[in-house]
PDB file of N, CA and C in Angstrom:
ATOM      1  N   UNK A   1      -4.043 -62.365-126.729  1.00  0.00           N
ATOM      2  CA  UNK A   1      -5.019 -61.308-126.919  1.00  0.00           C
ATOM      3  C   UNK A   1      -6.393 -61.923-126.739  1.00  0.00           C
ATOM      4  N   UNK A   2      -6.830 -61.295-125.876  1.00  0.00           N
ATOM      5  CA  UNK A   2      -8.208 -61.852-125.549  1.00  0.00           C
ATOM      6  C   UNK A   2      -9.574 -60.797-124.996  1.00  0.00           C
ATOM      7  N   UNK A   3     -10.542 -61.049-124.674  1.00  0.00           N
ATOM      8  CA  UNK A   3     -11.355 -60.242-124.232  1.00  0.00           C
ATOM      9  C   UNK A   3     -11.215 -59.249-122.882  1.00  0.00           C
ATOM     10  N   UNK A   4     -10.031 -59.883-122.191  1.00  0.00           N
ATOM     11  CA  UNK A   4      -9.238 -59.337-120.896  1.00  0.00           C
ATOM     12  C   UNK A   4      -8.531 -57.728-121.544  1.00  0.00           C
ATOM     13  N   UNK A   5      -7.975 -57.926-122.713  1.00  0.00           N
ATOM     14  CA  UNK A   5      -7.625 -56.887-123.425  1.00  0.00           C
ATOM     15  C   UNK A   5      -8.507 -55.861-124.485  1.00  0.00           C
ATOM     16  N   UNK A   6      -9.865 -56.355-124.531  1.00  0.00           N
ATOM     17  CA  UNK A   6     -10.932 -55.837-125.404  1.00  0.00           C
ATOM     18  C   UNK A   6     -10.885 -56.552-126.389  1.00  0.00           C
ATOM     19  N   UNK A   7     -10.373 -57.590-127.059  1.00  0.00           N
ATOM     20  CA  UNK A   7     -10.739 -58.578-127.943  1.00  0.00           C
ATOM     21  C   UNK A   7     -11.966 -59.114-127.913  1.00  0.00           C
ATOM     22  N   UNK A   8     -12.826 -58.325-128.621  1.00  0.00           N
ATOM     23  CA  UNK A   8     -14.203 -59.117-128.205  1.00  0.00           C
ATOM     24  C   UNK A   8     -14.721 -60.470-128.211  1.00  0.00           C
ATOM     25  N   UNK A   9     -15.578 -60.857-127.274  1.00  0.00           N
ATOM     26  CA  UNK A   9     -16.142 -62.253-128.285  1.00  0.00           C
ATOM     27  C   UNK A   9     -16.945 -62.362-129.461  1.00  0.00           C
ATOM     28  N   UNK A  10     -17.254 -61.130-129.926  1.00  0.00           N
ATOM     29  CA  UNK A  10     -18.121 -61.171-130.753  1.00  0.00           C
ATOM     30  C   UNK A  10     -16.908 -61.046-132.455  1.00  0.00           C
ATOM     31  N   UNK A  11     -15.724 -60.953-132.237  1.00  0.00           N
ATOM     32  CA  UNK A  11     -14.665 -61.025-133.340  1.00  0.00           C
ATOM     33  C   UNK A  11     -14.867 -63.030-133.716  1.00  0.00           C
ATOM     34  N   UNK A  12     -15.966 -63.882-133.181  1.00  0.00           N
ATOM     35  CA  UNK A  12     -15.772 -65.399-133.498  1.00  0.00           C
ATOM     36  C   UNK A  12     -16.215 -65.007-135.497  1.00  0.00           C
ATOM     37  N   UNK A  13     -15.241 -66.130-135.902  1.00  0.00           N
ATOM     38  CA  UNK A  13     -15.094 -65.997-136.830  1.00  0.00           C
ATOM     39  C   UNK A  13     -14.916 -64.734-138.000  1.00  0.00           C
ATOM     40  N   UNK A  14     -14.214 -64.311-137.368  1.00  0.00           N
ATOM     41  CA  UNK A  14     -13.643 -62.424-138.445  1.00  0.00           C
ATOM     42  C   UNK A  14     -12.366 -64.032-139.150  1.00  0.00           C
ATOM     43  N   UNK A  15     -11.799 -62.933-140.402  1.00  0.00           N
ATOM     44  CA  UNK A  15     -10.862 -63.334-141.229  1.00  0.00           C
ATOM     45  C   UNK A  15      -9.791 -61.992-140.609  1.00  0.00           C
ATOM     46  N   UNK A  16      -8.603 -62.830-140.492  1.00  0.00           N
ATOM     47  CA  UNK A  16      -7.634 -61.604-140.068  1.00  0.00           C
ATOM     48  C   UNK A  16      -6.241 -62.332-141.478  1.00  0.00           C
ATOM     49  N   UNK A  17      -5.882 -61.334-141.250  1.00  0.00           N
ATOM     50  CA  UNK A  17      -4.395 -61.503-142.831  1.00  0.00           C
ATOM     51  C   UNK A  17      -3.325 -61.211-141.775  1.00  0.00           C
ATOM     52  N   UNK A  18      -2.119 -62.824-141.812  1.00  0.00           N
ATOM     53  CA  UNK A  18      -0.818 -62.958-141.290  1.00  0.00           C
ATOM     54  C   UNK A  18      -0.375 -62.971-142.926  1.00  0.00           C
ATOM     55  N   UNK A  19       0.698 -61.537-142.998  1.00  0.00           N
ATOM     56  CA  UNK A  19       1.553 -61.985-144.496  1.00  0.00           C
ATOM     57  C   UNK A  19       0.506 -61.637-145.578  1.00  0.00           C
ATOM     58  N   UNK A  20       0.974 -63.015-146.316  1.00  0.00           N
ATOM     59  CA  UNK A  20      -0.345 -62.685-147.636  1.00  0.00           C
ATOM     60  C   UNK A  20      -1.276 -64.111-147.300  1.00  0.00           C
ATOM     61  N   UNK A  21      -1.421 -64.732-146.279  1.00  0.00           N
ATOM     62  CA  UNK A  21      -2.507 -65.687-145.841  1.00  0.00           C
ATOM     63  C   UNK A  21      -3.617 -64.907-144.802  1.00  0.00           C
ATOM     64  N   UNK A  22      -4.937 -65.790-145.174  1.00  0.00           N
ATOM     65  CA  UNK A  22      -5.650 -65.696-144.344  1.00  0.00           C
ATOM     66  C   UNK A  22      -6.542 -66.234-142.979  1.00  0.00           C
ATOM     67  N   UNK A  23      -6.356 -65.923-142.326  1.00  0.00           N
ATOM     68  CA  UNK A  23      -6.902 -67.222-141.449  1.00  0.00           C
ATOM     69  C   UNK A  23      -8.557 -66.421-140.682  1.00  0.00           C
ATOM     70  N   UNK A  24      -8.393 -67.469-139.993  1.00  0.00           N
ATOM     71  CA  UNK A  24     -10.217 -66.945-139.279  1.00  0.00           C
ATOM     72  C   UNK A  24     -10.015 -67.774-137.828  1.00  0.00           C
ATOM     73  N   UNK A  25     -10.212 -66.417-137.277  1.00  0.00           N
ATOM     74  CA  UNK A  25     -10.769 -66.848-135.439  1.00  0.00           C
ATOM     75  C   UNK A  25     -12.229 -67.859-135.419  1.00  0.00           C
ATOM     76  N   UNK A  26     -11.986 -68.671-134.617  1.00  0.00           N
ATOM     77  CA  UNK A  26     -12.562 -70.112-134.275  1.00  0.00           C
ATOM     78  C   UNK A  26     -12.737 -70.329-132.751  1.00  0.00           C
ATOM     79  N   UNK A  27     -13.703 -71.137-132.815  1.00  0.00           N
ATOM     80  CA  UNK A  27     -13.912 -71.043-131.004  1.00  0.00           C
ATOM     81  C   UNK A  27     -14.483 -69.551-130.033  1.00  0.00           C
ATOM     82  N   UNK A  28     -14.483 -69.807-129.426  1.00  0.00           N
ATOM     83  CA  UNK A  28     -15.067 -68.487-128.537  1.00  0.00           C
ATOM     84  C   UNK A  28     -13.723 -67.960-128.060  1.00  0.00           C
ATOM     85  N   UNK A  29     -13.579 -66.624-127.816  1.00  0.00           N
ATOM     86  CA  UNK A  29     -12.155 -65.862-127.664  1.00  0.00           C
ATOM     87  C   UNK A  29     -12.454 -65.696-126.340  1.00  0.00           C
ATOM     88  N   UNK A  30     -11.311 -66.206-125.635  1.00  0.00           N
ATOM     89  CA  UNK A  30     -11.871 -66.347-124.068  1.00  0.00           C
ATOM     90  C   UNK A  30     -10.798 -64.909-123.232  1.00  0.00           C
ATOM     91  N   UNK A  31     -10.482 -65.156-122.286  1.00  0.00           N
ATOM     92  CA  UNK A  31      -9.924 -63.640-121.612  1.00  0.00           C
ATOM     93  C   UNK A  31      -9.165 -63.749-121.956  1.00  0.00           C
ATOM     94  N   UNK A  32      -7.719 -64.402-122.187  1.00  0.00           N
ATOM     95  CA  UNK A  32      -6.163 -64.002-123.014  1.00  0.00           C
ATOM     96  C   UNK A  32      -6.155 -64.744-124.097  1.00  0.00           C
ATOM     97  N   UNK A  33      -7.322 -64.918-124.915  1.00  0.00           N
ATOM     98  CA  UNK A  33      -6.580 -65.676-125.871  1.00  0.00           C
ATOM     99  C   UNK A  33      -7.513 -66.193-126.572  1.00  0.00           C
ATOM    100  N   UNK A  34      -7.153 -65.679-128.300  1.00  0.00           N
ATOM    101  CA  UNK A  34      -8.054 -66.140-129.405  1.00  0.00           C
ATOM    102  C   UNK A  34      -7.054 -67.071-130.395  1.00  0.00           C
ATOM    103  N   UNK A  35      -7.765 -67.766-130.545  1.00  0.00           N
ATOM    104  CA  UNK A  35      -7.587 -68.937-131.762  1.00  0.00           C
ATOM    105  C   UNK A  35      -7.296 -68.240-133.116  1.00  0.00           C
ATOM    106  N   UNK A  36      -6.921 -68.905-134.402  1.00  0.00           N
ATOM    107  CA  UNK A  36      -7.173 -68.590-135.660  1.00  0.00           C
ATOM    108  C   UNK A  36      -6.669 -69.526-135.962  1.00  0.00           C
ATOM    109  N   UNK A  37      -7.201 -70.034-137.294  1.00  0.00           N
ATOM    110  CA  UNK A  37      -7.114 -71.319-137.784  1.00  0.00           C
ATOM    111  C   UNK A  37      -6.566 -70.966-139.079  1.00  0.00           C
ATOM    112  N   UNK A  38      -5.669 -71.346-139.473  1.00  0.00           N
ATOM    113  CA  UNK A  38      -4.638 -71.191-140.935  1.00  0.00           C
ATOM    114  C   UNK A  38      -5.044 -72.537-142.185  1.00  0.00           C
ATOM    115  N   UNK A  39      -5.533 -72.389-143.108  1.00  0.00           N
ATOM    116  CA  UNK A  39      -5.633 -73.658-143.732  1.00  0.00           C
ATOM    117  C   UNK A  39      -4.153 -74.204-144.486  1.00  0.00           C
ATOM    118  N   UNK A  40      -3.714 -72.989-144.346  1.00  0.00           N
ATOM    119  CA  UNK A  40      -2.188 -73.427-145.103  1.00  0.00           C
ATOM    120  C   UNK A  40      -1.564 -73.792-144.264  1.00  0.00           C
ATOM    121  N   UNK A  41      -1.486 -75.772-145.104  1.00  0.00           N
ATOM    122  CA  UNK A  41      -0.633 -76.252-144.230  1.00  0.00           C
ATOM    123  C   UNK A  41       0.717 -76.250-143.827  1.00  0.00           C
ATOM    124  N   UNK A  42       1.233 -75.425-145.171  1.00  0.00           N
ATOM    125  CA  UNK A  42       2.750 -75.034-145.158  1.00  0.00           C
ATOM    126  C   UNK A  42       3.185 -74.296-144.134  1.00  0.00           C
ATOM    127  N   UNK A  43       1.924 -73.198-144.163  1.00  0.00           N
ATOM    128  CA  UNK A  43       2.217 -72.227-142.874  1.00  0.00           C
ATOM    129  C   UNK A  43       2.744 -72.146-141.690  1.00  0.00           C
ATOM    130  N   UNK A  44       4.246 -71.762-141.574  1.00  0.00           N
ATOM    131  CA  UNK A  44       5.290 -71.709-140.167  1.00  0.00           C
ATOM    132  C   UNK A  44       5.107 -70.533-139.363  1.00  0.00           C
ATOM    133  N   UNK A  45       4.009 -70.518-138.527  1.00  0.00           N
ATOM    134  CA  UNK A  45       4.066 -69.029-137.700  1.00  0.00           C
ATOM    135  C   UNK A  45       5.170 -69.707-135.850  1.00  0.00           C
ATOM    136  N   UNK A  46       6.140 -69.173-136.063  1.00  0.00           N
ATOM    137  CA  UNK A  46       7.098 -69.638-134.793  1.00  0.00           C
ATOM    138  C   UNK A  46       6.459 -68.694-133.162  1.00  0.00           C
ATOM    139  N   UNK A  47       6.599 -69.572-132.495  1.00  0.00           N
ATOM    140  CA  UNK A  47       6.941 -69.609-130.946  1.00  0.00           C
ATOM    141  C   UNK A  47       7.258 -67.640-130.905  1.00  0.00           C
ATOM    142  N   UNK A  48       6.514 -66.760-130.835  1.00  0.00           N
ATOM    143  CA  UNK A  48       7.109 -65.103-130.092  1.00  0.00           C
ATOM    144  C   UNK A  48       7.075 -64.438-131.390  1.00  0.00           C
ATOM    145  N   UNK A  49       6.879 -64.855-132.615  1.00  0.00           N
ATOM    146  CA  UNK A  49       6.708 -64.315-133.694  1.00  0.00           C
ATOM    147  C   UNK A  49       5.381 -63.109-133.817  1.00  0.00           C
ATOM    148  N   UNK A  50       5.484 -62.059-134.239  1.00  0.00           N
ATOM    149  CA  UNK A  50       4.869 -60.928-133.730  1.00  0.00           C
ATOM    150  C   UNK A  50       3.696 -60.922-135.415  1.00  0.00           C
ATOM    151  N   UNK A  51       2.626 -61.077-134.681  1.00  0.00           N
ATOM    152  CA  UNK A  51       1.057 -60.770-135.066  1.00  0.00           C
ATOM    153  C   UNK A  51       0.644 -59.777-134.822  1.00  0.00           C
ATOM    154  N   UNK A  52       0.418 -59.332-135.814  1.00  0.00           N
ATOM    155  CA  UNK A  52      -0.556 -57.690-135.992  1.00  0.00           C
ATOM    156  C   UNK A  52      -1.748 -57.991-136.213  1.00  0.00           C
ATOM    157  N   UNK A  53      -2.577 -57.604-135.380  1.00  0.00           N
ATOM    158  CA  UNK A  53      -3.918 -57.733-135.201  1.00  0.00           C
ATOM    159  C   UNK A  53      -4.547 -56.295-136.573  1.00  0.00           C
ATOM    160  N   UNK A  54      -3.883 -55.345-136.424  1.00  0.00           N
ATOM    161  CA  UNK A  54      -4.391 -54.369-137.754  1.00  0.00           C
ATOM    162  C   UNK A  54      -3.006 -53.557-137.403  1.00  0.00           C
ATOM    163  N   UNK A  55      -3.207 -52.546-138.390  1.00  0.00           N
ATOM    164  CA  UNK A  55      -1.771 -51.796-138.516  1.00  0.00           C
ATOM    165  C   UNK A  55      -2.604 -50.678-139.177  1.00  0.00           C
ATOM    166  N   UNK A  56      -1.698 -49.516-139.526  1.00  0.00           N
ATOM    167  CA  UNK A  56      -1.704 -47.943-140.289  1.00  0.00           C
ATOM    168  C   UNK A  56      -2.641 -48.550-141.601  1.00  0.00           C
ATOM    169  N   UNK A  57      -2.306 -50.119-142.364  1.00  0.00           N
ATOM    170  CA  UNK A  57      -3.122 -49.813-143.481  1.00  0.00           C
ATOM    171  C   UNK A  57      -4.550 -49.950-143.221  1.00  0.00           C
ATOM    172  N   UNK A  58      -5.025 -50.804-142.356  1.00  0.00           N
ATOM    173  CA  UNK A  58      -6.172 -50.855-142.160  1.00  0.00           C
ATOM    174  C   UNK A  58      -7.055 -51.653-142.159  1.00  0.00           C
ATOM    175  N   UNK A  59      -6.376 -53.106-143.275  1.00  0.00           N
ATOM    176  CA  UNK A  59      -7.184 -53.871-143.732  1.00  0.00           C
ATOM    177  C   UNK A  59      -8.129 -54.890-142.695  1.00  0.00           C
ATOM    178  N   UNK A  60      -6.939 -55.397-141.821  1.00  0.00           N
ATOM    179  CA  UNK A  60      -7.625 -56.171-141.554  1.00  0.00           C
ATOM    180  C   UNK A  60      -8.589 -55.281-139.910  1.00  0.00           C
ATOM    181  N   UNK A  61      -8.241 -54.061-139.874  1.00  0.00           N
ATOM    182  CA  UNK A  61      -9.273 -53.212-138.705  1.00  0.00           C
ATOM    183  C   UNK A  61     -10.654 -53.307-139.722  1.00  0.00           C
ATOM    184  N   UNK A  62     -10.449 -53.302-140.873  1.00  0.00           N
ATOM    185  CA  UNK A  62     -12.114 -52.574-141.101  1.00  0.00           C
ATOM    186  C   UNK A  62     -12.668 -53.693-141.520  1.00  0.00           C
ATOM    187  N   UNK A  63     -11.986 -55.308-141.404  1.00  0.00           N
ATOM    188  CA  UNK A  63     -12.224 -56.248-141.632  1.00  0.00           C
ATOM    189  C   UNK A  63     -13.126 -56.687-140.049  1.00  0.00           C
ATOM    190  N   UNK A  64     -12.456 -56.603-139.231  1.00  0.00           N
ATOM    191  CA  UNK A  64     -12.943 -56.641-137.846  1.00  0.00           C
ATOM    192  C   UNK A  64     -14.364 -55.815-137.981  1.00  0.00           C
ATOM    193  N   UNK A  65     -14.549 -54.769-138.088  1.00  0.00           N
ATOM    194  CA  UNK A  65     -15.587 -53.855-138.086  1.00  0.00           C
ATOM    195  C   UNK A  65     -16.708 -54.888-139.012  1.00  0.00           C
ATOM    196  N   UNK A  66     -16.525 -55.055-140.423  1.00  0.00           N
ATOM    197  CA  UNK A  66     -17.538 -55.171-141.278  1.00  0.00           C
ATOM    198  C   UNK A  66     -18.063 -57.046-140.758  1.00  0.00           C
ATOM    199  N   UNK A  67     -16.999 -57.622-140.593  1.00  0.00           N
ATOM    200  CA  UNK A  67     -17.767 -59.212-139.845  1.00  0.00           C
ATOM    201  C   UNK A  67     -17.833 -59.046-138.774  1.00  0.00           C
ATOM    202  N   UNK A  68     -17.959 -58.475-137.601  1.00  0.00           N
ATOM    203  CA  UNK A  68     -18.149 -58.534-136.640  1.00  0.00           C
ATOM    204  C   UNK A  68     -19.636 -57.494-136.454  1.00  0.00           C
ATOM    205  N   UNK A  69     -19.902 -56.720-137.226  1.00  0.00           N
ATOM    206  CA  UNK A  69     -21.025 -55.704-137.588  1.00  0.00           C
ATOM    207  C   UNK A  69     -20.896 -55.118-136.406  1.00  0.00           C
ATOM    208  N   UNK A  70     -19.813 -54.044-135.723  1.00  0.00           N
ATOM    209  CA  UNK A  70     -19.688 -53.008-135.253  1.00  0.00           C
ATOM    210  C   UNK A  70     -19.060 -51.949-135.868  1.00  0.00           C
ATOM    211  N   UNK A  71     -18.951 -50.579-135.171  1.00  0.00           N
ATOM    212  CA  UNK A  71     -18.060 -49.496-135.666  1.00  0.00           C
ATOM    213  C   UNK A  71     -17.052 -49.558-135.403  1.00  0.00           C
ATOM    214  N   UNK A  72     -15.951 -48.762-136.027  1.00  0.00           N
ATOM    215  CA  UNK A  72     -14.802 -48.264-135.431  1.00  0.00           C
ATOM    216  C   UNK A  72     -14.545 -48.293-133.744  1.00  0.00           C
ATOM    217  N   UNK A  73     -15.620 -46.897-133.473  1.00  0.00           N
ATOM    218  CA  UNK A  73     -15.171 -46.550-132.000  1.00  0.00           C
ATOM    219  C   UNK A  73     -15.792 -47.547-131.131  1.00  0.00           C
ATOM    220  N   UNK A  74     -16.381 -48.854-131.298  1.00  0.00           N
ATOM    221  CA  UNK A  74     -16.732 -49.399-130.396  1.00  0.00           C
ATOM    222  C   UNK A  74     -15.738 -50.061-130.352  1.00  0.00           C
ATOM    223  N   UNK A  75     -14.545 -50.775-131.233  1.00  0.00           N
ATOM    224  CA  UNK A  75     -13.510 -51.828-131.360  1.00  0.00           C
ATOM    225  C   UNK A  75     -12.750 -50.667-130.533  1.00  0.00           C
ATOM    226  N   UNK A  76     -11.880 -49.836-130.819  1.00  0.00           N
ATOM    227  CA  UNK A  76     -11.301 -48.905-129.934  1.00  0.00           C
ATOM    228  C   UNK A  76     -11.836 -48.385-128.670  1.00  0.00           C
ATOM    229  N   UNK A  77     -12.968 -48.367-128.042  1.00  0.00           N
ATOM    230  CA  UNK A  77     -12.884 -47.934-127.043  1.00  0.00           C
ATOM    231  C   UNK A  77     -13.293 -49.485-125.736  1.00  0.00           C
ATOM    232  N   UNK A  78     -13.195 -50.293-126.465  1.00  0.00           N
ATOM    233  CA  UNK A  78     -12.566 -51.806-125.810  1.00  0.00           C
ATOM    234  C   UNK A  78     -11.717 -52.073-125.396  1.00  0.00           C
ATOM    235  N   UNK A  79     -10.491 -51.683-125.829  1.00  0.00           N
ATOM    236  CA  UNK A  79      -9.189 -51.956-125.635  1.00  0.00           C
ATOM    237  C   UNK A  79      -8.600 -51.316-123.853  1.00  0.00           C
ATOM    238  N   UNK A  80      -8.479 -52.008-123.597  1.00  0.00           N
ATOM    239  CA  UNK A  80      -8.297 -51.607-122.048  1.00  0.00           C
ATOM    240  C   UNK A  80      -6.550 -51.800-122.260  1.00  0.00           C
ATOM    241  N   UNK A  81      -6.112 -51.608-120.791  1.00  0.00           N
ATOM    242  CA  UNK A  81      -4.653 -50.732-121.173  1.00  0.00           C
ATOM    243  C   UNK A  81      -3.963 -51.622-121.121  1.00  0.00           C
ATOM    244  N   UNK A  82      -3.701 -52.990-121.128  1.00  0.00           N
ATOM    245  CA  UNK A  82      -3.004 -54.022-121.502  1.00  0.00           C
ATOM    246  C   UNK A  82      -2.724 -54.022-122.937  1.00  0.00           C
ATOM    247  N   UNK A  83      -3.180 -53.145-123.459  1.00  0.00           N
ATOM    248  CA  UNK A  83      -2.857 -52.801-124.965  1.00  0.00           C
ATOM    249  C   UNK A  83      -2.070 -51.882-125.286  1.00  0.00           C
ATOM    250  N   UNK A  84      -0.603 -51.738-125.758  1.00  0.00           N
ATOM    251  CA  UNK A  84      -0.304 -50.530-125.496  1.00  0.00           C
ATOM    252  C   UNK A  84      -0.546 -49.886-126.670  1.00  0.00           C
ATOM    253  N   UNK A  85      -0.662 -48.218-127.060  1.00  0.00           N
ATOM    254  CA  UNK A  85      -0.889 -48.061-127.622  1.00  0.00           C
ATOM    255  C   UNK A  85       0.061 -46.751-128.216  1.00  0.00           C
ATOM    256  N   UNK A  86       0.318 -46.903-129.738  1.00  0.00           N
ATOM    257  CA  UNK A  86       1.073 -45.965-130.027  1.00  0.00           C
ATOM    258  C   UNK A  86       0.317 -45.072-131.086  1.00  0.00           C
ATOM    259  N   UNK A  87       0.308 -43.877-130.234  1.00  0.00           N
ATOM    260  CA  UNK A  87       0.068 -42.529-131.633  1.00  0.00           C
ATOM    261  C   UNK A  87       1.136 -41.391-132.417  1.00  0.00           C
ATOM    262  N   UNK A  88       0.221 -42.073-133.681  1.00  0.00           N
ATOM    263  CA  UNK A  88       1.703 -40.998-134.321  1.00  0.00           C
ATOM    264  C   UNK A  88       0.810 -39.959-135.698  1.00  0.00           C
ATOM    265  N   UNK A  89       1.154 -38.848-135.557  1.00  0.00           N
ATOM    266  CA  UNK A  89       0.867 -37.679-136.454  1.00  0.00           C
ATOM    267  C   UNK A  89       1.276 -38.004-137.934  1.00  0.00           C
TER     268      UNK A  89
END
């Protein structure tokens, strides 16, 4: 996930939540592909293991919004169609 997909560069250093850890994007997020740095060293994230960037609850979307100091519809209307996207009622 990278800026090729609307991952902005301006998400350098947001806190995103894998599980109940937190980590933080590092480095500049280049076209496929952002960093995050885990301090837990225990932490086993495997090879195809599926990362949610935000989900239905929200947390870590309005987390994106408030450190990155944009809105909502500017993070959403980034996302170009390499993203797929599912809506549900």
């Amino acid at each position: 996930l990278g800026y090729g997909d609307g991952f902005s560069t301006r998400y350098q250093n947001v806190h995103l939540r894998h599980g109940s850890e937190v980590g933080q994007i590092v480095g500049r997020v280049n076209m496929d592909m952002g960093q995050i740095l885990f301090n837990n060293q225990d932490l086993e994230i495997k090879n195809g293991e599926r990362f949610v960037v935000w989900d239905q609850e929200g947390e870590n979307f309005s987390n994106i919004c408030l450190e990155s100091k944009t809105i909502p519809y500017e993070v959403f209307i980034h996302l170009t169609e390499r993203i797929p996207k599912i809506y549900r009622q």
